[in-house]
Protein backbone atom coordinates (compact mmCIF):
# COMPACT_ATOMS: atom_id res chain seq x y z
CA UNK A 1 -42.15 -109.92 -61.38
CA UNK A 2 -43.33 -111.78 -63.92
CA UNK A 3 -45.69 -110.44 -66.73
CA UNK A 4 -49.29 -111.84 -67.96
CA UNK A 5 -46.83 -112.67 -71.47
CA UNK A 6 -44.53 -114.70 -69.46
CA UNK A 7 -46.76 -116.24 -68.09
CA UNK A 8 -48.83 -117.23 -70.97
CA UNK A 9 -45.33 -118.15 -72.99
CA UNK A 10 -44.42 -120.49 -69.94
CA UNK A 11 -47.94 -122.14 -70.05
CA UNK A 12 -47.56 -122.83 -73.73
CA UNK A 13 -44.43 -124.24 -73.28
CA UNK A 14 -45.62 -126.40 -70.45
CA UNK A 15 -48.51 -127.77 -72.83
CA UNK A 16 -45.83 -128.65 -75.75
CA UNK A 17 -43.87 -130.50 -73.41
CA UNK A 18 -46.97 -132.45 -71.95
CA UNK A 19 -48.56 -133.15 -74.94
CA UNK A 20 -44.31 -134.41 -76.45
CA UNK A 21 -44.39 -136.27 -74.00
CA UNK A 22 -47.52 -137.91 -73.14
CA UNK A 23 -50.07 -137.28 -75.99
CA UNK A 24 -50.83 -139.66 -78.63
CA UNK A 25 -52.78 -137.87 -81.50
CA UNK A 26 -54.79 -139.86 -84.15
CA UNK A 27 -53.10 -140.16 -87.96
CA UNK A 28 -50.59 -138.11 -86.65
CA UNK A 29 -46.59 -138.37 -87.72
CA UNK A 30 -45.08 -137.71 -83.98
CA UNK A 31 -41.24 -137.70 -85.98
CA UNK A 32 -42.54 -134.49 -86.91
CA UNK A 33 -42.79 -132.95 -83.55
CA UNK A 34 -39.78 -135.12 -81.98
CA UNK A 35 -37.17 -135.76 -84.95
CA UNK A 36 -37.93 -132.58 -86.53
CA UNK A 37 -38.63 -130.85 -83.20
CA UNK A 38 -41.43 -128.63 -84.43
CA UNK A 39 -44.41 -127.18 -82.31
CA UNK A 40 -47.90 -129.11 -82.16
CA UNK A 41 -50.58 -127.12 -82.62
CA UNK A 42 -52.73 -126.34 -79.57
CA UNK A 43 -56.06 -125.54 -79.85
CA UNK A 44 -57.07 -123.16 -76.63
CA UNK A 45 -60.66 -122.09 -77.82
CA UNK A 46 -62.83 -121.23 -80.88
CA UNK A 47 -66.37 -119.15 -81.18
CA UNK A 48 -68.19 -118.97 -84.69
CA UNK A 49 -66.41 -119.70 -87.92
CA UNK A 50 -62.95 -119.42 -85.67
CA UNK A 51 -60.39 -121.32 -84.16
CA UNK A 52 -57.65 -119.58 -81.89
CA UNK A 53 -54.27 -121.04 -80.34
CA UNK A 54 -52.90 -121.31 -77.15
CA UNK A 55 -50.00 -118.42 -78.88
CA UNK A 56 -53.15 -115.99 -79.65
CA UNK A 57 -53.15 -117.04 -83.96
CA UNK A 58 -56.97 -116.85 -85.03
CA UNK A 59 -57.91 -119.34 -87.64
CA UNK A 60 -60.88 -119.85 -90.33
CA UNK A 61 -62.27 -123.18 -89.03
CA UNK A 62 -62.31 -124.40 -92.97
CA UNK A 63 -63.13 -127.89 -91.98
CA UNK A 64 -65.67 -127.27 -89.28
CA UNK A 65 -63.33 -129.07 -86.54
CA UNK A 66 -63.65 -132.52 -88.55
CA UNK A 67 -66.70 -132.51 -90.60
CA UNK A 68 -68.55 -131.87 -87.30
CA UNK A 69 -69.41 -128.00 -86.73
CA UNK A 70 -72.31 -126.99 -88.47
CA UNK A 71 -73.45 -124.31 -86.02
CA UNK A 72 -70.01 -123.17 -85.59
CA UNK A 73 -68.66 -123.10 -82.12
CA UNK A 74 -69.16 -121.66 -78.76
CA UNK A 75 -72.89 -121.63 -78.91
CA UNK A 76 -74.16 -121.32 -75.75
CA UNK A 77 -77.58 -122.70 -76.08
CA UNK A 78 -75.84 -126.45 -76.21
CA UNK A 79 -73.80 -125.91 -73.29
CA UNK A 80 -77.24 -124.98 -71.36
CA UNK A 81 -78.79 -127.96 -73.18
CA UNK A 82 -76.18 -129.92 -71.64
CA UNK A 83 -76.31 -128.49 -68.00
CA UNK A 84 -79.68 -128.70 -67.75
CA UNK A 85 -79.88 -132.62 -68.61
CA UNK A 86 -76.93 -133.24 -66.02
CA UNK A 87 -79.35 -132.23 -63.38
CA UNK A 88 -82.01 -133.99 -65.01
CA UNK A 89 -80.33 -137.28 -65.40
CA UNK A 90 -76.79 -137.95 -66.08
CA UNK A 91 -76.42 -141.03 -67.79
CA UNK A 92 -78.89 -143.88 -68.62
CA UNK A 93 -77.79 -146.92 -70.57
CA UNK A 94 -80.68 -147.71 -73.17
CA UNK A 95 -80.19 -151.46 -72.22
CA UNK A 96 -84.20 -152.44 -72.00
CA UNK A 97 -84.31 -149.23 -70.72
CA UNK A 98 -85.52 -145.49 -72.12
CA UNK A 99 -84.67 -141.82 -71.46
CA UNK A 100 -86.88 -139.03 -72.71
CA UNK A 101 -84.44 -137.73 -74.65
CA UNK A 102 -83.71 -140.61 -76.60
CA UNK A 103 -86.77 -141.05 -77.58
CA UNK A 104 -87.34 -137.27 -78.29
CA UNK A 105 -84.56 -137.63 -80.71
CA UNK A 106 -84.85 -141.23 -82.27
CA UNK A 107 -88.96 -139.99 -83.28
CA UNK A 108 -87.31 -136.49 -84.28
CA UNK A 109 -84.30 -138.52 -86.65
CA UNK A 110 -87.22 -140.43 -87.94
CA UNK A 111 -89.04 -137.61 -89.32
CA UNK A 112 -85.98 -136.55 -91.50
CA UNK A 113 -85.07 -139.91 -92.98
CA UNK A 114 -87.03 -141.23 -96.34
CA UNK A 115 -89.46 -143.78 -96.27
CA UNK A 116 -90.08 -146.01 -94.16
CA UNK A 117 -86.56 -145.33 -91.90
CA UNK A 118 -88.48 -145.54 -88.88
CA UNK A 119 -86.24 -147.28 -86.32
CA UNK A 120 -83.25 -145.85 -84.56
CA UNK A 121 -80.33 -147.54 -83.27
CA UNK A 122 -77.98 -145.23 -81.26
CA UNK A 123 -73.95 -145.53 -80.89
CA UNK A 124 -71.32 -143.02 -80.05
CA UNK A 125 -69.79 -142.77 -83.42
CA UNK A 126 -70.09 -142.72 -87.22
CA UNK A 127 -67.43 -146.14 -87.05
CA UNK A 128 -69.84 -147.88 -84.37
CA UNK A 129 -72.92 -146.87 -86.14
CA UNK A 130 -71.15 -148.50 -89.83
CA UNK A 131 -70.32 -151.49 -87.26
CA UNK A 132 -73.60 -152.04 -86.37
CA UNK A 133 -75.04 -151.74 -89.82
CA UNK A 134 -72.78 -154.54 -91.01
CA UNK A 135 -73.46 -156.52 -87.95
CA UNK A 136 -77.58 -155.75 -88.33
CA UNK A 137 -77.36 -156.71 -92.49
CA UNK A 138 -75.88 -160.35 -91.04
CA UNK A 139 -78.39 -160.67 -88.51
CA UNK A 140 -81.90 -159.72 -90.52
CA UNK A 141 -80.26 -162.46 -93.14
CA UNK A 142 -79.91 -165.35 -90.78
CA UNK A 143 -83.07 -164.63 -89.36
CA UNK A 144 -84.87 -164.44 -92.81
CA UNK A 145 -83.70 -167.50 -94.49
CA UNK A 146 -80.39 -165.99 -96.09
CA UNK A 147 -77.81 -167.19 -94.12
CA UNK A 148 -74.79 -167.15 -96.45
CA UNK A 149 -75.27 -163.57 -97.18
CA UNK A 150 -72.36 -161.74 -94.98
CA UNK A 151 -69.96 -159.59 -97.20
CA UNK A 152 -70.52 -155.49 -98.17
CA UNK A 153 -69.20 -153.92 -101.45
CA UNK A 154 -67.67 -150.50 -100.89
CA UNK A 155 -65.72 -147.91 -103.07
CA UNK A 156 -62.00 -147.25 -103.44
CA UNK A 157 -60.43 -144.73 -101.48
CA UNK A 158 -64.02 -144.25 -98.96
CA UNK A 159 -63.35 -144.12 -95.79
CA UNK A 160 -66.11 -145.47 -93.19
CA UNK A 161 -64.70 -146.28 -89.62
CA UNK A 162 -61.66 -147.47 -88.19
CA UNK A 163 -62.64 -150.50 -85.74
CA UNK A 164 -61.84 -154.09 -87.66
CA UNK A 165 -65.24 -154.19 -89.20
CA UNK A 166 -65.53 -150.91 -90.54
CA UNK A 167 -62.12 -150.66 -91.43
CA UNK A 168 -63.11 -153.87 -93.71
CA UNK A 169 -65.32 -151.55 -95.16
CA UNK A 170 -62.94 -149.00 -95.60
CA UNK A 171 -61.72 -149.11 -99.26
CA UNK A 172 -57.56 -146.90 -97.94
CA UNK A 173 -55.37 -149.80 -98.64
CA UNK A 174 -52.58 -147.93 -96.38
CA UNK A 175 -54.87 -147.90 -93.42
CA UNK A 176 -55.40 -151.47 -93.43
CA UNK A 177 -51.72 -153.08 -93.53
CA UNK A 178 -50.60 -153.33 -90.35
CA UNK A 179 -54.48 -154.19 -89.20
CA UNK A 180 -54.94 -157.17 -91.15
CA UNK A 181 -56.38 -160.10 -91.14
CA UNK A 182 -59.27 -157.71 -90.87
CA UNK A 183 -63.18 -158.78 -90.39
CA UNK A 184 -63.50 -160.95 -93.75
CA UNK A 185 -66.05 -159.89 -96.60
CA UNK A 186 -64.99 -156.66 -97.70
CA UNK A 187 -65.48 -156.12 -101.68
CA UNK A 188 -64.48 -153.03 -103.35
CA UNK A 189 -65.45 -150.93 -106.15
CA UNK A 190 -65.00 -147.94 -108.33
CA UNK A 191 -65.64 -144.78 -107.17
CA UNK A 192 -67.46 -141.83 -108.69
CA UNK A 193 -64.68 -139.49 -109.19
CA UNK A 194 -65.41 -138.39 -113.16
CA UNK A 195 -62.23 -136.10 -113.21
CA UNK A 196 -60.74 -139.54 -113.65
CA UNK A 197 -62.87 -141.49 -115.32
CA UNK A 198 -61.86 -144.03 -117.65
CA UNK A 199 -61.08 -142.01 -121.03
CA UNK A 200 -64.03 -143.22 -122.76
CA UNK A 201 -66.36 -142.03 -120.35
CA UNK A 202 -65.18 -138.14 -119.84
CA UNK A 203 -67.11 -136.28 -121.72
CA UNK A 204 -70.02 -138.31 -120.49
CA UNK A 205 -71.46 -137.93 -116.62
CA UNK A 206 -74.68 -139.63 -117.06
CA UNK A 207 -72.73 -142.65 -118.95
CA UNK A 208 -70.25 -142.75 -116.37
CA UNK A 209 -72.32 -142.66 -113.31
CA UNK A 210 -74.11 -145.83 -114.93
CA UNK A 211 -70.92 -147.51 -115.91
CA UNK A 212 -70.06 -147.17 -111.80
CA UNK A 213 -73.17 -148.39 -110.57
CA UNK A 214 -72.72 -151.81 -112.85
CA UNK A 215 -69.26 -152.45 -111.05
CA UNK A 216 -71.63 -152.79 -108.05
CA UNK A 217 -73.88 -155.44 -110.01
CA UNK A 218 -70.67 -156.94 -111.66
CA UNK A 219 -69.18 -157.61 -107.88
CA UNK A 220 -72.34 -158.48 -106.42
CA UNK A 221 -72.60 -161.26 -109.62
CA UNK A 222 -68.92 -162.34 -109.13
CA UNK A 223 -69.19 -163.13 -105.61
CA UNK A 224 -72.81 -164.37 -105.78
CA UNK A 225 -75.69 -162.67 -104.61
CA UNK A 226 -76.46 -165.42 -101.90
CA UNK A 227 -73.27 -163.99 -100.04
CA UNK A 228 -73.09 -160.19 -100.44
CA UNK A 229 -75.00 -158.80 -97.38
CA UNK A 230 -74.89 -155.08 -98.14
CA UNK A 231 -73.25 -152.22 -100.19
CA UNK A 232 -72.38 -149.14 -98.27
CA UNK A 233 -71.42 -146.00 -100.20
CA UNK A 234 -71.39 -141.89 -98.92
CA UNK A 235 -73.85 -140.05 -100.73
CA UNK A 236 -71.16 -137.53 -101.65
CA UNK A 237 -67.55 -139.62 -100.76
CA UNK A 238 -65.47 -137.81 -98.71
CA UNK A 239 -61.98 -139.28 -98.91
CA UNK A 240 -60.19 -138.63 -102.29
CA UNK A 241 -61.80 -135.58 -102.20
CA UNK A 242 -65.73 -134.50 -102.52
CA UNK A 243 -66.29 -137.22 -105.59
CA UNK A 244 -70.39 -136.43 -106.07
CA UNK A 245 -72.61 -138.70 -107.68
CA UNK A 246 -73.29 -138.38 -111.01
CA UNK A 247 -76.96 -138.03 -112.59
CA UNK A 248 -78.83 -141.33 -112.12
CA UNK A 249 -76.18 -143.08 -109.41
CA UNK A 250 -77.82 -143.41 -106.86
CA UNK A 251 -81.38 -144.48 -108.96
CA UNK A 252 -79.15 -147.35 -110.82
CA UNK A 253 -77.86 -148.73 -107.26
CA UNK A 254 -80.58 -148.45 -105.79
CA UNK A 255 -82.37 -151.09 -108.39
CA UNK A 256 -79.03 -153.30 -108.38
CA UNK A 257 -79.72 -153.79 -104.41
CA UNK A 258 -83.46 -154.28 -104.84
CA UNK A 259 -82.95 -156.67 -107.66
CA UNK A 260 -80.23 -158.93 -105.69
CA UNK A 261 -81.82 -158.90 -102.77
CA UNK A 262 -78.98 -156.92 -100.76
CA UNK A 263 -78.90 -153.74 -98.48
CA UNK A 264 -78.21 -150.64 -99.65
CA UNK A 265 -76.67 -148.36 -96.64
CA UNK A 266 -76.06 -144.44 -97.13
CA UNK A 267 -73.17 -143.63 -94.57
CA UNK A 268 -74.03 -139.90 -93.45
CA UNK A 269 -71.97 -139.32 -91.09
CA UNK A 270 -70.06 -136.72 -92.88
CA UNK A 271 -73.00 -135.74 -95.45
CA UNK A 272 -75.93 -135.65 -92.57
CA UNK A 273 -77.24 -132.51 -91.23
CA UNK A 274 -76.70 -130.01 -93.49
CA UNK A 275 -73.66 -130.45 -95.02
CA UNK A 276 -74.47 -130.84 -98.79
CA UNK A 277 -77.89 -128.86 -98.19
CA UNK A 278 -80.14 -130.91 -96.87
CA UNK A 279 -80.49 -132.98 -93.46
CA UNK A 280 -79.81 -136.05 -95.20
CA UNK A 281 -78.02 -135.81 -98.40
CA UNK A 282 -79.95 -138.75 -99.87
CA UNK A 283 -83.10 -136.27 -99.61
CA UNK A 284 -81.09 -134.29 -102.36
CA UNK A 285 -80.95 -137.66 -104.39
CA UNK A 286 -84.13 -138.83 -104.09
CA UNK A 287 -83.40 -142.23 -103.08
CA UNK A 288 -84.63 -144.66 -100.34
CA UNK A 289 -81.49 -146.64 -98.67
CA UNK A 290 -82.62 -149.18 -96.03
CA UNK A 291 -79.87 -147.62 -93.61
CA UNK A 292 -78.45 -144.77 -92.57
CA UNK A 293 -75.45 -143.99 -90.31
CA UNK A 294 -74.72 -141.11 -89.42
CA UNK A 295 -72.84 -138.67 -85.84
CA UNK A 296 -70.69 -135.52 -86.53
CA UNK A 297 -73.30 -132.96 -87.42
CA UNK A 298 -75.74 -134.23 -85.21
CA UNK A 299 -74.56 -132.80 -82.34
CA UNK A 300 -72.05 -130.48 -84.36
CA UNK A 301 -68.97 -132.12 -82.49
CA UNK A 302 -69.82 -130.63 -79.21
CA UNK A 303 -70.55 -134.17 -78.07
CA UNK A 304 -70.10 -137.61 -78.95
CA UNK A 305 -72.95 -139.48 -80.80
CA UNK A 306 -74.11 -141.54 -83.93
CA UNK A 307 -77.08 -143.16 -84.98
CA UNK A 308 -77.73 -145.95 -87.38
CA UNK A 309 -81.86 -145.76 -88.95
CA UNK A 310 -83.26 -148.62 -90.27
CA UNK A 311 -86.03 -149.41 -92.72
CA UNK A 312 -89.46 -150.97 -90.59
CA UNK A 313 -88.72 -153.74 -92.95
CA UNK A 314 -85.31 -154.59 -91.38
CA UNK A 315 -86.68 -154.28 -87.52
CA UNK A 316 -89.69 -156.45 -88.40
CA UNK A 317 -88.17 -159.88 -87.26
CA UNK A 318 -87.09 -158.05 -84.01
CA UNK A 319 -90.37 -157.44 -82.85
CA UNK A 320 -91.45 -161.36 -81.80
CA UNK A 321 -90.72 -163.89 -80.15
CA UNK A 322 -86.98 -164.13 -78.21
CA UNK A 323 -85.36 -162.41 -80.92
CA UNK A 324 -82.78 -159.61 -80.10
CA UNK A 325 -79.48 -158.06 -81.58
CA UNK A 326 -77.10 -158.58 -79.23
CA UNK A 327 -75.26 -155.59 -79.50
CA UNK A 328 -74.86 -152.19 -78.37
CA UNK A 329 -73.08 -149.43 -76.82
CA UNK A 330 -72.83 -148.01 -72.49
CA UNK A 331 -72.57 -144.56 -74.19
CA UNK A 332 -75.14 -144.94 -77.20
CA UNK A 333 -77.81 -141.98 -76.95
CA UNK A 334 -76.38 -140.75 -73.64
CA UNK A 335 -79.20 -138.47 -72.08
CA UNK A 336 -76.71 -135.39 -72.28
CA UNK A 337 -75.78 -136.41 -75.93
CA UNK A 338 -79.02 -136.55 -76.78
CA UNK A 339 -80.06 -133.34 -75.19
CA UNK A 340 -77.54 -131.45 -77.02
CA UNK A 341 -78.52 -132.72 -80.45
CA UNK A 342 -81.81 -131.65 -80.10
CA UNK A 343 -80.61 -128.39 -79.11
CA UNK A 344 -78.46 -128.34 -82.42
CA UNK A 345 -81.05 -129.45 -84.47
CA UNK A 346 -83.17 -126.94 -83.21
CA UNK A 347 -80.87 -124.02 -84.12
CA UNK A 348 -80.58 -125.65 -87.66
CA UNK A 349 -84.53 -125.55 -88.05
CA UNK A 350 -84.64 -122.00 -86.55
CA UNK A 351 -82.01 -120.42 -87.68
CA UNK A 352 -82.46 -121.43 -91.40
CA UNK A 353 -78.90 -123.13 -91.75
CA UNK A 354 -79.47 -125.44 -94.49
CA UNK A 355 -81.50 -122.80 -95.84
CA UNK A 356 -78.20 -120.62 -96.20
CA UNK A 357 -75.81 -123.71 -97.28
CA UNK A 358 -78.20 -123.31 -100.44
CA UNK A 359 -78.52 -119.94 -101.33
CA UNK A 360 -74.33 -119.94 -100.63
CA UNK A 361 -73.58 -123.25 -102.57
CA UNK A 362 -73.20 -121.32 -106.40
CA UNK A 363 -71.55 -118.64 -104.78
CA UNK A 364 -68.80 -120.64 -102.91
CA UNK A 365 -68.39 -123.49 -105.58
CA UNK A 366 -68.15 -119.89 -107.92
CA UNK A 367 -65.57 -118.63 -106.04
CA UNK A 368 -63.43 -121.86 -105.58
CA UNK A 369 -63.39 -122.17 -109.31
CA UNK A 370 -61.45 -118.54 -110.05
CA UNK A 371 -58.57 -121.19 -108.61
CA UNK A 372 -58.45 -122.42 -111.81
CA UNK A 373 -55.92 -119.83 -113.26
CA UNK A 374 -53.68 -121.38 -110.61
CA UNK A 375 -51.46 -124.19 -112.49
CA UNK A 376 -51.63 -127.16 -110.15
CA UNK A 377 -55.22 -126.27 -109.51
CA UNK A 378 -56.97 -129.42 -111.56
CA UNK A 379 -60.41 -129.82 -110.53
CA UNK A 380 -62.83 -128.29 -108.44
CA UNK A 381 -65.63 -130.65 -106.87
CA UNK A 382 -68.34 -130.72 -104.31
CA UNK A 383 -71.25 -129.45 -103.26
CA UNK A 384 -73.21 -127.61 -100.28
CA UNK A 385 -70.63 -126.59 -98.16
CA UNK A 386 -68.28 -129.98 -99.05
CA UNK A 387 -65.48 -129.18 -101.67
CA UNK A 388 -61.99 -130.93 -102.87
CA UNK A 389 -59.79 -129.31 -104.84
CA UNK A 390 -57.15 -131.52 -106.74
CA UNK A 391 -54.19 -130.66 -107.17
CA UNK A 392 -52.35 -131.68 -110.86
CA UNK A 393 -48.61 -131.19 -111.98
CA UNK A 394 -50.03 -130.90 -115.89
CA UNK A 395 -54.06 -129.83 -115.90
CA UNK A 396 -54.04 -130.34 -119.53
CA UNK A 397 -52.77 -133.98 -119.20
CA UNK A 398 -53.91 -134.70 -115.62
CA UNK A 399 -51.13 -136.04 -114.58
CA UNK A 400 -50.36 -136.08 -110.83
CA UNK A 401 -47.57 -135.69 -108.47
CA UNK A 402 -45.66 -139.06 -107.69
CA UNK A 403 -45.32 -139.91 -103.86
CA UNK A 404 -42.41 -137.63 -103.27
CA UNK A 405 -43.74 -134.40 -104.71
CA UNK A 406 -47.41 -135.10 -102.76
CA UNK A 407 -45.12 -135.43 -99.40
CA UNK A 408 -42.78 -132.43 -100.70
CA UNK A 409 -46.24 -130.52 -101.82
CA UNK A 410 -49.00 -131.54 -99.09
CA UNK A 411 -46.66 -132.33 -95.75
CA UNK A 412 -43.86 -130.03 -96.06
CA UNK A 413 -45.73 -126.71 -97.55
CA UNK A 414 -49.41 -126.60 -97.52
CA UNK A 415 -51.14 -127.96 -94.56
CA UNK A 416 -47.95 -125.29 -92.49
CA UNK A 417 -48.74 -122.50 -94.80
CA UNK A 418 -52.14 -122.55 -95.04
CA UNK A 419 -52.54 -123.11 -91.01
CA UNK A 420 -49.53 -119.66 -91.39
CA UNK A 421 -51.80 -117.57 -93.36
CA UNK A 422 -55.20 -118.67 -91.28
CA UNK A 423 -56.76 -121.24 -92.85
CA UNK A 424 -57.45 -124.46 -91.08
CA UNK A 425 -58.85 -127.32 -93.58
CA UNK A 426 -57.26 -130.91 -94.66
CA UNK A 427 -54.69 -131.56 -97.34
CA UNK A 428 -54.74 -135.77 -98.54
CA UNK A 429 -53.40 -137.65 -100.87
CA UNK A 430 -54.92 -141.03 -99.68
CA UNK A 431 -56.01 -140.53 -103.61
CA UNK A 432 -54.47 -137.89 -105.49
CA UNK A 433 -54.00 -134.85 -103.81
CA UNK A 434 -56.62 -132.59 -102.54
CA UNK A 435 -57.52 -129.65 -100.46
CA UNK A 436 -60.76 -130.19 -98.31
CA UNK A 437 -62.68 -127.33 -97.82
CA UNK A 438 -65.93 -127.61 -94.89
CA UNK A 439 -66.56 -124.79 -93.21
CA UNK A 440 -69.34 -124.70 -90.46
CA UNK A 441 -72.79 -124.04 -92.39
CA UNK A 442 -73.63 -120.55 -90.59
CA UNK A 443 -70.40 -118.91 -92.43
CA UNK A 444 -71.73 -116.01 -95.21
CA UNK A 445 -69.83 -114.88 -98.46
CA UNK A 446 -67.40 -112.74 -96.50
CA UNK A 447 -65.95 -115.57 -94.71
CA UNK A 448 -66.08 -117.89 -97.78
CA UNK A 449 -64.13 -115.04 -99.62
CA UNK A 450 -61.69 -114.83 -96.75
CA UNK A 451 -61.28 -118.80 -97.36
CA UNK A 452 -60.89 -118.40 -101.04
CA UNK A 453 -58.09 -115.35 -100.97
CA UNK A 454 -55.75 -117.11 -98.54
CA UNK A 455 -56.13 -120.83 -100.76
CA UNK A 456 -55.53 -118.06 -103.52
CA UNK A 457 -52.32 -116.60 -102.01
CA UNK A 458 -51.37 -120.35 -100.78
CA UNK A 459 -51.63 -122.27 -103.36
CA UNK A 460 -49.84 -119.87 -105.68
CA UNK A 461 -46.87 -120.20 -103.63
CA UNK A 462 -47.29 -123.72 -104.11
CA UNK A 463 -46.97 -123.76 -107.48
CA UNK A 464 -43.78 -122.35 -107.63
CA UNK A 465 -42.79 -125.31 -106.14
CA UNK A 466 -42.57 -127.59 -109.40
């Protein structure tokens, strides 16, 4: 007779197989699961802060699925959301066409943004709603007398989307190459990581943060205003790990745009809703964009959605004549989408979750930093619930690993051991290396302590490495 443990062994062995043979996962190095013959990691369920496998392991969800979670998972008040609109109506394209929810949730997205970001513009994802963006920026120019103005400026190392346009965007060299030609007009820029700021400028935020904004001016000047459409930048960048903004960033861009006549676009996707303690990070930077993207937290991954929200300025030549964008998506603000944000959103409001995000922030940021007595631990950045760690083979010089020791360090010890000892969360080195750290936003100091002894216990072992 065969036991419940059989039986559950056989079905896990049954999903490896399956997914070895017919699974194709995103970024993903399948030698490692067919050269190297190791297991994939299957994901059977999750509730809260946790993730557990299909083998019974249970996991600190340390990077909130991917960005997405902020309510943490297995909330049932979204899966009733989402029944509930089934019945109602399934699926509505908003081609000339409106749903309730929609609406509800366009006016509600509204009242978050700054200014006058009145107008929203559904899509499925954070990459369609940077797609659109670009493809709105060329439109409003043609149609206002600016023709010639097509190309964005973007920072090194972001990351915005991964269709041709926004992968234009996209400032990864090593996602691009075998991609290319890609959508002309991509310009890049510094970033705002100060741990390596040019040596003159690192003892000196404010200076810094100024000196990066002027690259923007300098690129928009070399390529000529009357071409450069739009700059795009995350409020805090993600990829390269957490840089934030220093004092007076976002103020100096925001005047470069204004003064050259070009579109400044805050890409949220990863920053909205929470995630750096407010519902838009810009809010926390006091600055006006004339776009925002944004998906992940809007829903907190439980479905697919995005949203791009324009300025009234930028949707004014839309409103006459026979004017229309010609674009859009079947699956933009699906009803049951739609539903289930406002459901999230409402837990957010109600149950104080941003509200906790700050009175955590110190605390967690606090607690990251007793790292520091590690060796390779270099810097410690972030903010909300959003932290990198960078890793360093000399923190007095700075110095970094060369590509072998990153592979040797990231892909063949930490992202295994830290999964081992319970912590899921991202290791990159598509800068220098880094551990990502995101948690979903409901987590308290017992969880973030959990989070910080096992990267404690981890990364020690790492060390011993080199």
């Amino acid at each position: 007779m065969t036991t419940t443990s059989e039986t559950d062994k056989q079905v896990h062995n049954d999903l490896q197989q399956q997914a070895k043979d017919h699974l194709w996962m995103y970024f993903t190095r399948h030698s490692n699961f067919h050269e190297e013959k190791n297991e994939i990691p299957v994901i059977s369920r999750a509730e809260g802060a946790y993730i557990y496998t299909s083998t019974g392991e249970k996991i600190i969800d340390g990077l909130a699925g991917l960005f997405s979670s902020q309510i943490g998972h297995g909330r049932k008040e979204l899966a009733d959301a989402a029944a509930k609109q089934m019945m109602e109506l399934d699926f509505f394209p908003l081609w000339s066409y409106a749903h309730p929810k929609a609406i509800e949730l366009a006016t509600r997205l509204a009242s978050y943004a700054p200014g006058d970001l009145n107008r929203v513009f559904f899509s499925t994802t954070g990459g369609e709603a940077v797609e659109s963006a670009w493809k709105l920026a060329k439109q409003y120019f043609k149609l206002t007398g600016h023709g010639t103005k097509y190309k964005v400026i973007s920072r090194s190392i972001a990351y915005h989307g991964t269709t041709q346009g926004a992968l234009a965007i996209t400032g990864i060299p090593a996602a691009k190459t075998f991609f290319e030609p890609l959508t002309p007009g991509g310009v890049k820029v510094p970033n705002t990581n100060f741990y390596r700021a040019p040596e003159h400028l690192r003892n000196d935020e404010v200076a810094f943060g100024i000196w990066a904004a002027d690259r923007i001016e300098e690129a928009i000047l070399m390529e000529g205003a009357d071409t450069v459409a739009a700059v795009f930048l995350e409020p805090v960048q993600n990829s390269g790990g957490c840089f934030v903004p220093p004092p007076g960033y976002w103020q100096r861009v925001r005047e470069i745009c204004t003064r050259h006549n070009v579109l400044l676009v805050a890409d949220e996707t990863i920053t909205g809703f929470g995630r750096v303690g407010a519902m838009f990070a810009v809010n926390r930077f006091n600055v006006v964009p004339d776009i925002i993207t944004c998906a992940k937290g809007i829903t907190s991954g439980y479905l697919p959605l995005g949203a791009m929200i324009v300025s009234d300025r930028l949707f004014e030549p839309f409103k006459s004549g026979k004017t229309s964008m010609l674009h859009g998506f079947t699956w933009g603000g699906h009803p049951v989408s739609a539903a289930v944000a406002m459901a999230n959103l409402d837990i957010i409001e109600n149950e104080l979750v941003i509200e906790n995000v700050l009175a955590n922030e110190d605390y967690f940021r606090e607690q990251l930093e007793t790292l520091y007595d590690i060796d390779i631990v270099g810097n410690v950045r972030g903010m909300g619930y959003f932290y990198g760690i960078e890793l360093v083979k000399d923190r007095e010089t700075r110095e970094t690993f060369n590509d072998q020791e990153s592979e040797k360090l990231l892909r063949g010890f930490l992202s295994k051991e830290l999964f081992t000892n319970g912590l899921y969360c991202r290791t990159d080195d598509r800068g220098d290396p880094v551990v990502q750290i995101a948690p979903p936003l409901i987590i308290g100091r017992d969880v973030i302590d959990d989070i910080v002894a096992i990267l404690r216990k981890t990364l020690t072992k790492a060390a011993e490495l080199f």
